[in-house]
Structure formats: structure tokens, C-alpha cells
Protein backbone atom coordinates (compact mmCIF):
# COMPACT_ATOMS: atom_id res chain seq x y z
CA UNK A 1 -6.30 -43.90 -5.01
CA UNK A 2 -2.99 -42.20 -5.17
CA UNK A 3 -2.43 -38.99 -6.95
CA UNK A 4 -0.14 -37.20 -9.25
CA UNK A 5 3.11 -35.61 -7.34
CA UNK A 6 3.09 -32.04 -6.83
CA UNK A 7 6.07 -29.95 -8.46
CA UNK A 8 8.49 -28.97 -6.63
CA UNK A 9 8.63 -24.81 -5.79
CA UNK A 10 11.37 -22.61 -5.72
CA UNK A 11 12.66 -21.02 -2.34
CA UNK A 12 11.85 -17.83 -3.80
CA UNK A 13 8.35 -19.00 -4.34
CA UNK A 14 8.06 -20.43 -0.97
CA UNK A 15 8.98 -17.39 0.56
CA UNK A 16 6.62 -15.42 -1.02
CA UNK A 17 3.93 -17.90 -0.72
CA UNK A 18 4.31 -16.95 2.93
CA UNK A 19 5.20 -13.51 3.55
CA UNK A 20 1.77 -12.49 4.53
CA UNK A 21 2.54 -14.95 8.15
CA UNK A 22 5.14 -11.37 8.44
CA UNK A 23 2.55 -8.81 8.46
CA UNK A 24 0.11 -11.17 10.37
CA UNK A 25 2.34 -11.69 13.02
CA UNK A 26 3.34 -7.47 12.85
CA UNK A 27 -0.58 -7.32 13.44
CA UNK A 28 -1.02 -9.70 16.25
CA UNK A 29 1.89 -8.78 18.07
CA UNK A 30 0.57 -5.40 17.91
CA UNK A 31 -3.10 -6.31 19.57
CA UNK A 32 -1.07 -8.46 22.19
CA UNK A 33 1.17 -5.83 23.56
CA UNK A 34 -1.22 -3.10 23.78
CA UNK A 35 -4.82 -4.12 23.53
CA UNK A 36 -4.83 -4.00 27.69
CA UNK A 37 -3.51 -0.98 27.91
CA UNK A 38 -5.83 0.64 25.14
CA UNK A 39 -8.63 -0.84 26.72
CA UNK A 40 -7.94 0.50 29.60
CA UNK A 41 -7.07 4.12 28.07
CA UNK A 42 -10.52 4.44 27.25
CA UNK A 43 -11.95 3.21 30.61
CA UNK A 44 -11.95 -0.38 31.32
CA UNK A 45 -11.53 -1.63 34.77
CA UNK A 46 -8.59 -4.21 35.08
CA UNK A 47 -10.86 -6.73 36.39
CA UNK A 48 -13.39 -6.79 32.98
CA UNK A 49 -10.09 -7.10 31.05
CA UNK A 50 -10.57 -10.62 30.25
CA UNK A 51 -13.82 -10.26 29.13
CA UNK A 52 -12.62 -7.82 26.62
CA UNK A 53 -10.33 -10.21 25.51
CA UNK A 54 -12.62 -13.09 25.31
CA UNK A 55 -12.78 -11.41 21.55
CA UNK A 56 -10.06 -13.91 20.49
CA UNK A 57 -10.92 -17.19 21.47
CA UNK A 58 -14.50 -16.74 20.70
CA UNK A 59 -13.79 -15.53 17.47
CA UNK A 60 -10.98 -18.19 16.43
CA UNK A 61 -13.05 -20.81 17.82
CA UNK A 62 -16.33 -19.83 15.27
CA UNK A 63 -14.58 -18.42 12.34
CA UNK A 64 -11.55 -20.72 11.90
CA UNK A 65 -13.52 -23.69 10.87
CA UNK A 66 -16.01 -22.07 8.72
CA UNK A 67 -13.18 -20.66 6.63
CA UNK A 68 -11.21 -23.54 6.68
CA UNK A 69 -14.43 -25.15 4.85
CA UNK A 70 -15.41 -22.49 2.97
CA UNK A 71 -11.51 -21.84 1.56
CA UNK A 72 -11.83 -26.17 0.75
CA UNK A 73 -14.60 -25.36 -1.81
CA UNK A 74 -13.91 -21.80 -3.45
CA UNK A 75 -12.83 -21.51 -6.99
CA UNK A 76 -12.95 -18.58 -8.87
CA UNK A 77 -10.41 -16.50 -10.99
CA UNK A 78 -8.18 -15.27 -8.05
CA UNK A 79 -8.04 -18.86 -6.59
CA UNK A 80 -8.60 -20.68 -3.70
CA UNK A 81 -7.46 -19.05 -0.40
CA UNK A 82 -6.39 -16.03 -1.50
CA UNK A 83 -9.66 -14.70 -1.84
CA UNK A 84 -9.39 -15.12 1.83
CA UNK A 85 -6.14 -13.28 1.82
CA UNK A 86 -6.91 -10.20 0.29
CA UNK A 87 -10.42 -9.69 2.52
CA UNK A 88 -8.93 -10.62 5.71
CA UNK A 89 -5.98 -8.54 4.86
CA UNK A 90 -8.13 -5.03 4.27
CA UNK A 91 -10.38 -5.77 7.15
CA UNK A 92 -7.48 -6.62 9.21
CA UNK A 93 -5.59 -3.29 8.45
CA UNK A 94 -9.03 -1.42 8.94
CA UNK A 95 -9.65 -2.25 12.73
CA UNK A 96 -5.37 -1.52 13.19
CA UNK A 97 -6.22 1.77 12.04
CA UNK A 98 -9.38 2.04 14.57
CA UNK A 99 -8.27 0.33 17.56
CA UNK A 100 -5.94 3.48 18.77
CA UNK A 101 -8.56 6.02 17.09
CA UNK A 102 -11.65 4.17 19.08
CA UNK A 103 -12.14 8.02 21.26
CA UNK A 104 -13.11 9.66 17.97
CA UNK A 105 -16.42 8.12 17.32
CA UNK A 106 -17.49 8.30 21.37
CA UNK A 107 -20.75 10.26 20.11
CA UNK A 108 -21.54 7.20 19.24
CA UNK A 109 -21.20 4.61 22.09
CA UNK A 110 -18.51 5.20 24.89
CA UNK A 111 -14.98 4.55 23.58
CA UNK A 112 -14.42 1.47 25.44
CA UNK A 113 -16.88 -0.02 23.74
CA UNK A 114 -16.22 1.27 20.14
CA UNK A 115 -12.53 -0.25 21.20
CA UNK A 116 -14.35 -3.93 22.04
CA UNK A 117 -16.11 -4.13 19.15
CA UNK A 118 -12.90 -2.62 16.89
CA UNK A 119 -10.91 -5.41 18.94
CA UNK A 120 -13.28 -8.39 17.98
CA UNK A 121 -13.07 -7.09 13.76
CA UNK A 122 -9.61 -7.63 14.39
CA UNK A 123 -9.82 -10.80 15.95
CA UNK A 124 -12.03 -11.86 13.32
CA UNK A 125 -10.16 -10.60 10.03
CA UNK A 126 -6.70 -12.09 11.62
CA UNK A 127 -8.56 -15.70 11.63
CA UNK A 128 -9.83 -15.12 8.04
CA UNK A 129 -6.70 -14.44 6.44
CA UNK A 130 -4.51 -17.16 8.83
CA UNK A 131 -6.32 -20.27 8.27
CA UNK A 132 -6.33 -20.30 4.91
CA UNK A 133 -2.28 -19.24 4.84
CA UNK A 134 -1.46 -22.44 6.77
CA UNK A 135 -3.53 -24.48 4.20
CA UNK A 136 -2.10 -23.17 0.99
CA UNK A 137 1.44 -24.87 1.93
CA UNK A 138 -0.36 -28.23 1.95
CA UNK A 139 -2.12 -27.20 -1.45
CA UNK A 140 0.83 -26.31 -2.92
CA UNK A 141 3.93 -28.50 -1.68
CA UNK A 142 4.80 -32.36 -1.74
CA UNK A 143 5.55 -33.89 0.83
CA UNK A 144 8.90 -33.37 0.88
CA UNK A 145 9.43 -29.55 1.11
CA UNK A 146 6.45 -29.18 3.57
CA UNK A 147 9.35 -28.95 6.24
CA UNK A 148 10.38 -25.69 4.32
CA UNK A 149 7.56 -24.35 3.98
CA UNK A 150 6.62 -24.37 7.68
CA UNK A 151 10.14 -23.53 8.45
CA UNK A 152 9.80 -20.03 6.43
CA UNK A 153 6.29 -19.35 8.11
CA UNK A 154 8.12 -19.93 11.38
CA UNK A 155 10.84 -17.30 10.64
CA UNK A 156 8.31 -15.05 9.59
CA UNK A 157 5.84 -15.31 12.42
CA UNK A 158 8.95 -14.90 14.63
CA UNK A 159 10.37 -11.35 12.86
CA UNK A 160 6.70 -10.10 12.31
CA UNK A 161 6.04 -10.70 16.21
CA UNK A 162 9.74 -9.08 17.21
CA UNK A 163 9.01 -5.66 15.54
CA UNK A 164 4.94 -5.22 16.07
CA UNK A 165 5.58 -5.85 19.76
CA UNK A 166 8.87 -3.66 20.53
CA UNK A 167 7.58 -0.58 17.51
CA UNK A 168 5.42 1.30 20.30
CA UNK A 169 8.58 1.27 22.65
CA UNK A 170 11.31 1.86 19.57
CA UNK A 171 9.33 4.76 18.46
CA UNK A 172 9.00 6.32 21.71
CA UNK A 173 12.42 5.62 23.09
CA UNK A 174 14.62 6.56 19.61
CA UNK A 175 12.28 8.53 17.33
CA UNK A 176 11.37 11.04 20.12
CA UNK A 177 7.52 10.18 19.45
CA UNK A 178 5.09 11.11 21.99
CA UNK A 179 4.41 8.49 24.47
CA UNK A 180 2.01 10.12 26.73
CA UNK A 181 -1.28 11.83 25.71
CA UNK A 182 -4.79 13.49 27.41
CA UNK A 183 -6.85 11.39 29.74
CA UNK A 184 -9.37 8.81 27.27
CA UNK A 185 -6.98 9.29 24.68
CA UNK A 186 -4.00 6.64 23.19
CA UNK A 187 -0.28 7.81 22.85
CA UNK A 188 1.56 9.09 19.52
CA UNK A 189 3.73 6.32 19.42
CA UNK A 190 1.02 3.28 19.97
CA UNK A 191 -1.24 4.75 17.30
CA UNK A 192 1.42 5.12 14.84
CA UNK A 193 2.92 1.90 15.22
CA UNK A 194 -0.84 0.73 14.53
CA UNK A 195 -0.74 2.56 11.29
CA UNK A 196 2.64 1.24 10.60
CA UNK A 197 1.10 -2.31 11.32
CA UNK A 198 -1.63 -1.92 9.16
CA UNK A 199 0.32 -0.70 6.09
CA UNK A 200 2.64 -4.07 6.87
CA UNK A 201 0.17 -6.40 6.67
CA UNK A 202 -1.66 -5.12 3.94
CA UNK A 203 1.63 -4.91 2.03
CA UNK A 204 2.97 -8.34 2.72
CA UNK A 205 -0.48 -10.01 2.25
CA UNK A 206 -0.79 -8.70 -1.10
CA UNK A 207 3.03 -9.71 -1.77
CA UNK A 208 1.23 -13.03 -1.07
CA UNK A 209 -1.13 -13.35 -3.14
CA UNK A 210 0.29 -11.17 -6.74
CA UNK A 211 3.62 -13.37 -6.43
CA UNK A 212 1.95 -16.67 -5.68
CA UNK A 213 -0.48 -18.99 -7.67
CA UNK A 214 -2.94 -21.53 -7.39
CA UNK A 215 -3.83 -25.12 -8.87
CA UNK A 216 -6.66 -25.40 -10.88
CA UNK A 217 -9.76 -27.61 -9.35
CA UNK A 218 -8.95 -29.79 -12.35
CA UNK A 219 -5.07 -30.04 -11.01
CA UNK A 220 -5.76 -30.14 -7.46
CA UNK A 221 -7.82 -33.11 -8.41
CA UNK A 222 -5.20 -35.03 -9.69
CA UNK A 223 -2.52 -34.59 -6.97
CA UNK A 224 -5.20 -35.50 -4.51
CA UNK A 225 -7.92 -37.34 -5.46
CA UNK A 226 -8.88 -39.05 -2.10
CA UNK A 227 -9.47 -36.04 -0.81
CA UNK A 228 -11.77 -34.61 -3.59
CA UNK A 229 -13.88 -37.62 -3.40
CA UNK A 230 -13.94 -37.69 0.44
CA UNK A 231 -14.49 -34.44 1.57
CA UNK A 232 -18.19 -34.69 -0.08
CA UNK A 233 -19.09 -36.92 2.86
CA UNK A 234 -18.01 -34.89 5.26
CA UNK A 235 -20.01 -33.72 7.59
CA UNK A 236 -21.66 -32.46 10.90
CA UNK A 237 -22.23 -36.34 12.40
CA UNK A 238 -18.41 -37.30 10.83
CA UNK A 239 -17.34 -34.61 13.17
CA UNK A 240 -19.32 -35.14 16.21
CA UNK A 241 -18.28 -39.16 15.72
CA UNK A 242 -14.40 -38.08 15.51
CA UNK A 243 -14.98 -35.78 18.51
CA UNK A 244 -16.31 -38.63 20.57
CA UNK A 245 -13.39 -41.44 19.40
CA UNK A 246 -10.53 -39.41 19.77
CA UNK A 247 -7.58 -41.25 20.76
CA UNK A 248 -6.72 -41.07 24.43
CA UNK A 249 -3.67 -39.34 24.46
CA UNK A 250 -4.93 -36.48 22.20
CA UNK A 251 -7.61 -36.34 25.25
CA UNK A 252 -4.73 -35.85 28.20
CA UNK A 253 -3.17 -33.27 25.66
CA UNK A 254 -6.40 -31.74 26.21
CA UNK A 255 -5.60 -31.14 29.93
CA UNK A 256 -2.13 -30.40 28.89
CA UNK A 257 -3.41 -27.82 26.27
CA UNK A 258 -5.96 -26.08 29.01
CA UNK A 259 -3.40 -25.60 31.33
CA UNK A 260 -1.05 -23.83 28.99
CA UNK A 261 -3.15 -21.90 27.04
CA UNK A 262 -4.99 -20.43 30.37
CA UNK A 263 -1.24 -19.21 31.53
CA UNK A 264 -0.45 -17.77 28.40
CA UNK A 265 -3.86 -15.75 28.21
CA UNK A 266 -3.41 -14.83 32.05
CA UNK A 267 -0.14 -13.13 30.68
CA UNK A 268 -1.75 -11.76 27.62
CA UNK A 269 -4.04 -10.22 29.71
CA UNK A 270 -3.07 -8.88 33.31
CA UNK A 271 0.81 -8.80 32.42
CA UNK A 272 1.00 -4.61 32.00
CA UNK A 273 -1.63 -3.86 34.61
CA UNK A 274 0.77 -6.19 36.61
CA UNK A 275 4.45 -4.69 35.43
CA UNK A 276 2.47 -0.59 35.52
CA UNK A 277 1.17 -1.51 39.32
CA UNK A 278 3.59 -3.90 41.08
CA UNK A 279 6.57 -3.06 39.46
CA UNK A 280 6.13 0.72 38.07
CA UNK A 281 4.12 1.83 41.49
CA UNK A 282 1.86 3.45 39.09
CA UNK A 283 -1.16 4.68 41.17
CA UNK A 284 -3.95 2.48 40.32
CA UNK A 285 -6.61 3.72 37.97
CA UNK A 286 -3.47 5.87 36.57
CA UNK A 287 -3.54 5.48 32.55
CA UNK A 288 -2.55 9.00 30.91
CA UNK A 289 1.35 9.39 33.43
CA UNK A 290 4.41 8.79 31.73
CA UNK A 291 5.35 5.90 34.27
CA UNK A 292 1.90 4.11 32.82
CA UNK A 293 3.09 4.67 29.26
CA UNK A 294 6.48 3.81 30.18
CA UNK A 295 5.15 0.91 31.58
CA UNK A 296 3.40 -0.06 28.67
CA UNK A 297 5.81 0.27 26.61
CA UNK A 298 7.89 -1.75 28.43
CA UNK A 299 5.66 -4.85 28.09
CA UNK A 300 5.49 -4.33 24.09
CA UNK A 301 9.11 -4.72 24.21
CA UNK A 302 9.22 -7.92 26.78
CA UNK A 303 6.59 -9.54 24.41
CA UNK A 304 9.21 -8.85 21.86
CA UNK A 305 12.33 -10.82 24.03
CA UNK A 306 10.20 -13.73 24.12
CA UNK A 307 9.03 -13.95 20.72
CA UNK A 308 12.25 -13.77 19.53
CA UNK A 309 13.80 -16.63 22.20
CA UNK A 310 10.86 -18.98 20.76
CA UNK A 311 12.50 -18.76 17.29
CA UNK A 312 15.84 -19.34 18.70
CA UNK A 313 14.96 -22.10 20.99
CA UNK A 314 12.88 -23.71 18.05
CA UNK A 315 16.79 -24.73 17.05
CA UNK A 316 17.70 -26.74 20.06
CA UNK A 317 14.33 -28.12 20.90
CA UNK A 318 14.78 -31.13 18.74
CA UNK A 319 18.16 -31.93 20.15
CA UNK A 320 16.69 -31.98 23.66
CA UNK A 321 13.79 -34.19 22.62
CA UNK A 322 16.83 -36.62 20.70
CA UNK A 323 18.13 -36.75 24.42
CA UNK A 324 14.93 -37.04 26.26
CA UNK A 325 11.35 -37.59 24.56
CA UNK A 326 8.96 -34.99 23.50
CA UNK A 327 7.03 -35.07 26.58
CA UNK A 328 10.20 -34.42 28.65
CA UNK A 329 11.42 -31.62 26.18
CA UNK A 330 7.60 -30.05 26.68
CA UNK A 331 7.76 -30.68 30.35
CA UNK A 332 11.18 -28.79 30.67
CA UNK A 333 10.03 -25.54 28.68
CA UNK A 334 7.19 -25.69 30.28
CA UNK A 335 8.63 -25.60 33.73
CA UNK A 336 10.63 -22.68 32.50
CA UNK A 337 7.76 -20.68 31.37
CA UNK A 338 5.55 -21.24 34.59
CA UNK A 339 8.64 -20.14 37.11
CA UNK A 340 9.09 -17.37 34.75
CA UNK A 341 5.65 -16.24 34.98
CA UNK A 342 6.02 -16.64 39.06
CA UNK A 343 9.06 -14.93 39.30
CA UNK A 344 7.48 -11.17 38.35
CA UNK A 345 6.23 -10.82 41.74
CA UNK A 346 9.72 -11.04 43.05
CA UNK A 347 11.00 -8.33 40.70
CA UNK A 348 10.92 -4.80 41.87
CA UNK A 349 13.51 -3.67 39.26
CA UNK A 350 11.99 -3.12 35.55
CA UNK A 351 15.38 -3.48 34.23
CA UNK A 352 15.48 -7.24 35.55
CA UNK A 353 11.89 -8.33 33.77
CA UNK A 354 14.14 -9.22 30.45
CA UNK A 355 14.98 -12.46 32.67
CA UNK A 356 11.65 -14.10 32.84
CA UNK A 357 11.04 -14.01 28.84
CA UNK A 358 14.22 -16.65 28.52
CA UNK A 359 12.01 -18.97 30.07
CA UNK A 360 8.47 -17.81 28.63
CA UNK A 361 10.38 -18.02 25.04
CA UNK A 362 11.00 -21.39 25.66
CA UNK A 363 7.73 -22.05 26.92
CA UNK A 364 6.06 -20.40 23.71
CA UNK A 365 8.42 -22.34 21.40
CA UNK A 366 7.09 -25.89 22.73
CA UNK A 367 3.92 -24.52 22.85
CA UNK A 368 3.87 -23.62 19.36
CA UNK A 369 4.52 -27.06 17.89
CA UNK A 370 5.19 -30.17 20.77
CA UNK A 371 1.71 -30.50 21.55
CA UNK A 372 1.19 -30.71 17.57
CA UNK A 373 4.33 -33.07 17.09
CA UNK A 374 2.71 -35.36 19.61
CA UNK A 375 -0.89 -35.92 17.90
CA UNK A 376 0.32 -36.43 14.90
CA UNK A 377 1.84 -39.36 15.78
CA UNK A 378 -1.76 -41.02 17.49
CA UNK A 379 -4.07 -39.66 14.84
CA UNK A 380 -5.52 -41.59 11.93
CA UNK A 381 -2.95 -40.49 8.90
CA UNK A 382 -6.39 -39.65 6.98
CA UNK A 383 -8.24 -37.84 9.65
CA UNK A 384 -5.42 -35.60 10.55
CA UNK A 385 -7.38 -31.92 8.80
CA UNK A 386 -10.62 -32.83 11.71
CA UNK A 387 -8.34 -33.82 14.15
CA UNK A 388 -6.32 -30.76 13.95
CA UNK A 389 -9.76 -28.76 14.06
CA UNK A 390 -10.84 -30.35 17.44
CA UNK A 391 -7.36 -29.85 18.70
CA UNK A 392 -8.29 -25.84 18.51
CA UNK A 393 -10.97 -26.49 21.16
CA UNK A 394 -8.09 -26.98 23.53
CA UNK A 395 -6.60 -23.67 23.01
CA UNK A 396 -9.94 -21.53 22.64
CA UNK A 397 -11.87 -23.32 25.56
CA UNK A 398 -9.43 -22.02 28.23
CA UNK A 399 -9.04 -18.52 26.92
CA UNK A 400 -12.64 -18.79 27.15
CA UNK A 401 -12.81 -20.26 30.77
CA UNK A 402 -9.93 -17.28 31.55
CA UNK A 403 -11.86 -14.72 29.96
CA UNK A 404 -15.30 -15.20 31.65
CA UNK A 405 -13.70 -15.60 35.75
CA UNK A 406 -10.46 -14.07 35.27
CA UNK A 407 -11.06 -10.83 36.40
CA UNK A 408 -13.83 -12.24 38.85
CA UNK A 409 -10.84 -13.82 40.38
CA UNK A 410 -9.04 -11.37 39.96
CA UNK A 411 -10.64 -8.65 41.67
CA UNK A 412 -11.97 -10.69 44.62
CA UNK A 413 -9.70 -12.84 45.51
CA UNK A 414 -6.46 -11.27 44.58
CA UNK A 415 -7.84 -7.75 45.62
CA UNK A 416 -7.24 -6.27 42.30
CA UNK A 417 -3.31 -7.17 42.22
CA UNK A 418 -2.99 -8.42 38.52
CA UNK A 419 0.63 -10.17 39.23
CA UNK A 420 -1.04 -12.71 40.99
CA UNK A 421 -2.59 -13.46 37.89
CA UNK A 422 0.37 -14.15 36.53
CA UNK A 423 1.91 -16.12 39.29
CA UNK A 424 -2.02 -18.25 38.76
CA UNK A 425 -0.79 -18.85 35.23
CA UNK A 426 2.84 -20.09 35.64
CA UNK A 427 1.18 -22.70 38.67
CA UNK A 428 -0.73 -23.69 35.37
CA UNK A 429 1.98 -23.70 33.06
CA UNK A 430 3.94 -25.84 35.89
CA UNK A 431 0.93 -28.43 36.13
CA UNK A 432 0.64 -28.79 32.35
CA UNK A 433 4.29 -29.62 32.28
CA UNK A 434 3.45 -32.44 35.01
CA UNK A 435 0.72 -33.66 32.74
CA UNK A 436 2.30 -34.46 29.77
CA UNK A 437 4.86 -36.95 31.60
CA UNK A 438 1.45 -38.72 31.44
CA UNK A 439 0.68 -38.75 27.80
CA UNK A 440 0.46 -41.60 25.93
CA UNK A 441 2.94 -40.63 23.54
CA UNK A 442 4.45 -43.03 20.42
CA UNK A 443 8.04 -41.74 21.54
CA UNK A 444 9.40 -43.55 17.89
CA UNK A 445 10.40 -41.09 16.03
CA UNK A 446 10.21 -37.98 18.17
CA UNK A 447 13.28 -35.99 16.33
CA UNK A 448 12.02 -36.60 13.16
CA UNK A 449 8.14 -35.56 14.41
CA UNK A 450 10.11 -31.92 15.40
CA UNK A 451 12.54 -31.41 12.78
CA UNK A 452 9.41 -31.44 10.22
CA UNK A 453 7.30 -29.06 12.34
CA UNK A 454 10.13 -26.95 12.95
CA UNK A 455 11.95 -27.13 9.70
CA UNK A 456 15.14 -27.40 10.87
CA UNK A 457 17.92 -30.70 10.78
């Protein structure tokens, strides 16, 4: 049964509909750049890092699909998923606010610990107020301006990334803010820029939801009526049956997916223990000198570089797959990313590090999308909402794997050198790029597959 078609929205309503993604992003980018280097602040050994950081995976993995479901069957006077919104958004800006702060409450339970558990909230309250952001363009746009939609998310995701990860070193370098601090205790400039990301998000998210509206159960109904009837058969068997008949090439994307997403959490992970040791000669265990912080800041502002290469290279992307294929376009930015990654034990000056996040952009931007470009092409048209939430296993699994012998690995077989972590991921990164050459992809109508996850002709 076909429904009604949606309305077409405004750009201005677009926009706002996703200017929370901004102040997500601000957030995120925030907890990427400097949760290692908080952590360790209050005490963490660089070898449990990964375990700290298993936070993410663990929480995305659990919470995404129960708010995905839950967001599918609220109603009530402030809508649908922006209930969502507005209590991800304060819980979100909460453990910002925390995270740096995590040495006041050590009467309690030792401040790395306090900083764990303030990391995992925010883990947590960034999932609750995503997933529901991503659905609300499907909820709320045909068909035809879906493309847009995505493509202002993109931008957004993109800027809010750019600033949260290069604030702790702009603030430091320009605004004459405090960059070192006591032993145990975070920098001026890192808990600031926390602040500063928690009054962004909160901001933009309630931009979000004041300047955007909902359809009705009754309306929503009539645009898509297969899905109301269909979703009340949904269930715990459906899922476990579509896990177990998945086509074959969304299984070797699987490999494809563990491989990638292991580099990129190796990187998330070890990368300023690796620039502050083998690049900074900071003395290990060091985490209060000015060549730490300067250090750290430094890696806030790389994270930056290739944040803002992903939204550039997002441009070209579907020209190279018009020339190649999408598994060729994924195999070359992945190739980029993983000799990237490898090439930071060769650099001794910090001034040269801006190099490697060309190719870890590039890697970031394929990551982001080809994979995603690829299934939907092999997945039932009407199972594509389960498909999409198995296809998370592949990127939570491996930051799971990562997180549990990372730092075994690590510290006993790399001696406690975290570049060699890195150089681990980018030999990951470089077989993932070998293994989608052997995905079974439907190559017909690869351009078109990007152009409408990137948004751009």
C-alpha cells in the first residue's frame, strides 16, 4: 500500500531540522581529541587506555537500537524524536562539563574512575540524541530532498568536528589560556573548551527541536502506511532471521568494516600517547609538562585537519568512483589512510604530522558513507532500517575487540611504544582496502549510490 507524498521543506527548515548534528559533532570531537589525554591526567596507564575507551562501542552498540525503537513508537505533545533530543542534549552537556572536572569529586572514588564513568554518560547521551537525528530526515522528507538533507548533516558534522577538535589548541595558542596545570589535574584551556562544547550542543540541539516540527501519528500514517502496519510484527526472531540471511556481500563488508574501524579506534586511542612519546620525547609517565600539553594539543588540532579533508574529499569521491567503482574508490582512500597511519613512526618533526591527515581525511570520508553506498544496493529495499542496524555490529565489534587486547598488545609486545599501535592500524586499514576488491558489489549505479549519500552532483 502506497502512501500520501510528504511536503516538500524549505532549506531553511532543513537546516534547522539539523543543526543539533553541529553541536553533536562540537561534542564528539571534543571526547576524541582529549579523552586519552584526560584519562591519563588523572592516572591511567597507556596500556588500560583502550579499555577506557571501550565506553563507546559498548554503549553505541546497546543504546542505539533501543532508541531507535523506542523513538519508532513515542508520541506525545513534543513529538517523536525530539523528546530524544532535548534529554540526550542536557545529559550530553552534563558529562562535557564533568569530564575535565572528574579530580573534584576524588573523595569519592579515584579520579580516573569518576573520569570512566563521566566518559561512558557521555558516550551514552551522544547515542540518545544521534539516532533519533538521523531518523527524523526520513520522517520528515520525500524522497527527493533526502539527498539535502544528508548533505546539510554532512556539512554540519564536518564544521562541528573542525572547531571541538582544534578549540583546546586555539585557546591555548591565541587566547593566552593556560595549557598546563598541577599533577592529577586537566589544563585551563581543555576544560574550557569542554564548557564551550557543552553550551554548543545544548544550544544547537534546542535550535533543533523549537524551530522544527513533527507529523502527527495520524499523518505519519498516511505517508507511510506499510510501515505502520509492519513494524507491529517486528520482532526479536525477525531480527535474528535477517541476521542469519544477510546477503553475502554485506558479510565481506563485515571484514572490510572490522578492519577499518579497528585502525580508526587504534588512532582514537594511542595517537597522543604516540605523537607526546615518539615524537615530543616527552618522558614517559610525564602528563602535567608543557611538551605533554603541547603535545596534546597538537593532536586536537590534527583531528581537526582530517575532519575537515573528509568534508572536502566527500566532493571528489563520487567522481573517482564515476572513473573506477566504489570498491576501487574505497580501496584507494583506504590505502591512503593506512600509509598515513604508518608513516608517524617516520616523523620526528611535529610540524610535518599535518601530512598524514590528507590521507586519514580521505580515509574517514569513504569510511563515512562507501561502505553504506555499497549495502544499499544488496539489501532488500524493505528491510533496509534492520539491515542498517546489523551493519553497526561491524563498527562496534572491533572497537570492542581493540578495546579489550589493545593495550595487552600494546604493552607486551610493543613494549609500551603506542606508535606501533598506530602503524598496527594503518596494516589494517591497508588490508580492508584489499578486501573490498572482493566484495560482491552491484557496480550499476555507483555515482548515483554516492551523490545521494553525499548530497552533492
Amino acid at each position: 500500500m502506497k502512501g500520501m507524498a510528504k511536503p516538500r521543506l524549505s532549506a531553511a527548515r532543513i537546516w534547522n531540522m539539523s543543526m543539533g548534528f553541529f553541536g553533536i559533532q562540537f561534542g564528539f570531537a571534543l571526547q576524541n581529541g582529549n579523552a586519552s589525554r584526560i584519562l591519563q591526567t588523572y592516572g591511567a596507564e597507556v596500556e588500560h587506555l583502550s579499555l577506557f575507551w571501550l565506553a563507546a562501542p559498548l554503549t553505541g552498540m546497546i543504546v542505539q537500537p533501543i532508541i531507535g525503537h523506542y523513538s519508532d513508537r513515542t508520541w506525545n505533545r513534543l513529538g517523536r524524536r525530539r523528546p530524544y533530543f532535548l534529554v540526550g542534549a542536557i545529559a550530553t552537556a552534563l558529562a562535557l562539563m564533568l569530564l575535565p572536572n572528574s579530580s573534584l569529586l576524588a573523595a569519592m572514588l579515584p579520579p580516573v574512575l569518576i573520569g570512566a564513568g563521566m566518559l561512558t554518560l557521555m558516550d551514552a547521551s551522544i547515542n540518545v540524541a544521534m539516532e533519533p537525528f538521523r531518523a527524523l530526515v526520513a520522517d520528515n522528507l520525500p524522497d527527493e530532498q533526502r539527498s539535502q538533507g544528508f548533505s546539510a548533516q554532512t556539512f554540519l558534522i564536518g564544521a562541528g568536528a573542525v572547531l571541538g577538535s582544534s578549540l583546546p589548541y586555539l585557546l591555548a595558542e591565541y587566547m593566552g589560556v593556560s595549557k598546563t596545570a598541577a599533577p592529577g589535574v586537566v589544563p585551563d584551556n581543555v576544560i574550557y573548551s569542554f564548557y564551550v562544547g557543552a553550551v554548543v550542543l545544548l544550544t544547537t540541539i534546542l535550535w533543533s527541536i523549537f524551530t522544527s516540527s513533527e507529523y502527527s501519528p495520524e499523518e505519519f500514517a498516511k505517508f507511510n502506511p506499510e510501515q505502520t502496519t509492519e513494524q507491529h510484527n517486528a520482532g526479536l526472531k525477525t531480527i535474528l532471521k535477517d541476521f542469519s540471511d544477510m546477503p553475502p556481500a554485506m558479510k565481506q563488508l563485515g571484514l572490510v568494516q572490522f578492519c577499518s574501524w579497528f585502525a580508526l579506534f587504534s588512532m582514537w586511542v594511542f595517537t597522543t600517547p604516540a605523537v607526546a612519546y615518539h615524537i615530543y620525547k616527552v618522558a614517559p609517565g610525564d602528563t602535567s609538562s608543557a611538551l605533554f600539553a603541547d603535545a596534546g594539543n597538537k593532536v586536537g588540532f590534527l583531528f581537526s585537519i582530517y575532519s575537515a579533508v573528509s568534508a572536502i574529499y566527500a566532493l571528489v569521491l563520487p567522481a573517482i568512483a564515476r572513473k573506477t567503482s566504489r570498491r576501487a574508490a574505497h580501496a584507494i582512500s583506504l590505502t591512503a589512510g593506512g600509509l598515513s597511519l604508518i608513516s608517524f613512526y617516520f616523523i620526528q618533526n611535529p610540524d610535518l604530522l599535518i601530512w598524514p591527515m590528507i590521507g586519514i581525511g580521505m580515509a574517514w570520508g569513504s569510511i563515512l558513507s562507501t561502505p553504506y553506498a555499497i549495502l544499499s544496493g544488496v539489501i532488500p529495499s524493505h528491510k533496509t532500517g534492520v539491515y542498517m542496524g546489523i551493519f553497526n555490529f561491524f563498527i562496534t565489534f572491533p572497537q570492542i575487540v581493540n578495546g579489550i587486547f589493545g593495550g595487552l598488545i600494546v604493552k607486551h609486545l610493543f613494549q609500551g611504544e603506542a606508535v606501533f599501535a598506530l602503524v598496527m592500524g594503518g596494516a589494517f586499514m591497508i588490508i580492508a582496502a584489499v578486501a573490498v576488491m572482493y566484495v560482491k558489489d552491484r557496480e550499476k549505479k555507483a555515482a548515483e549510490q554516492l551523490v545521494s549519500t553525499y548530497g552533492v552532483a
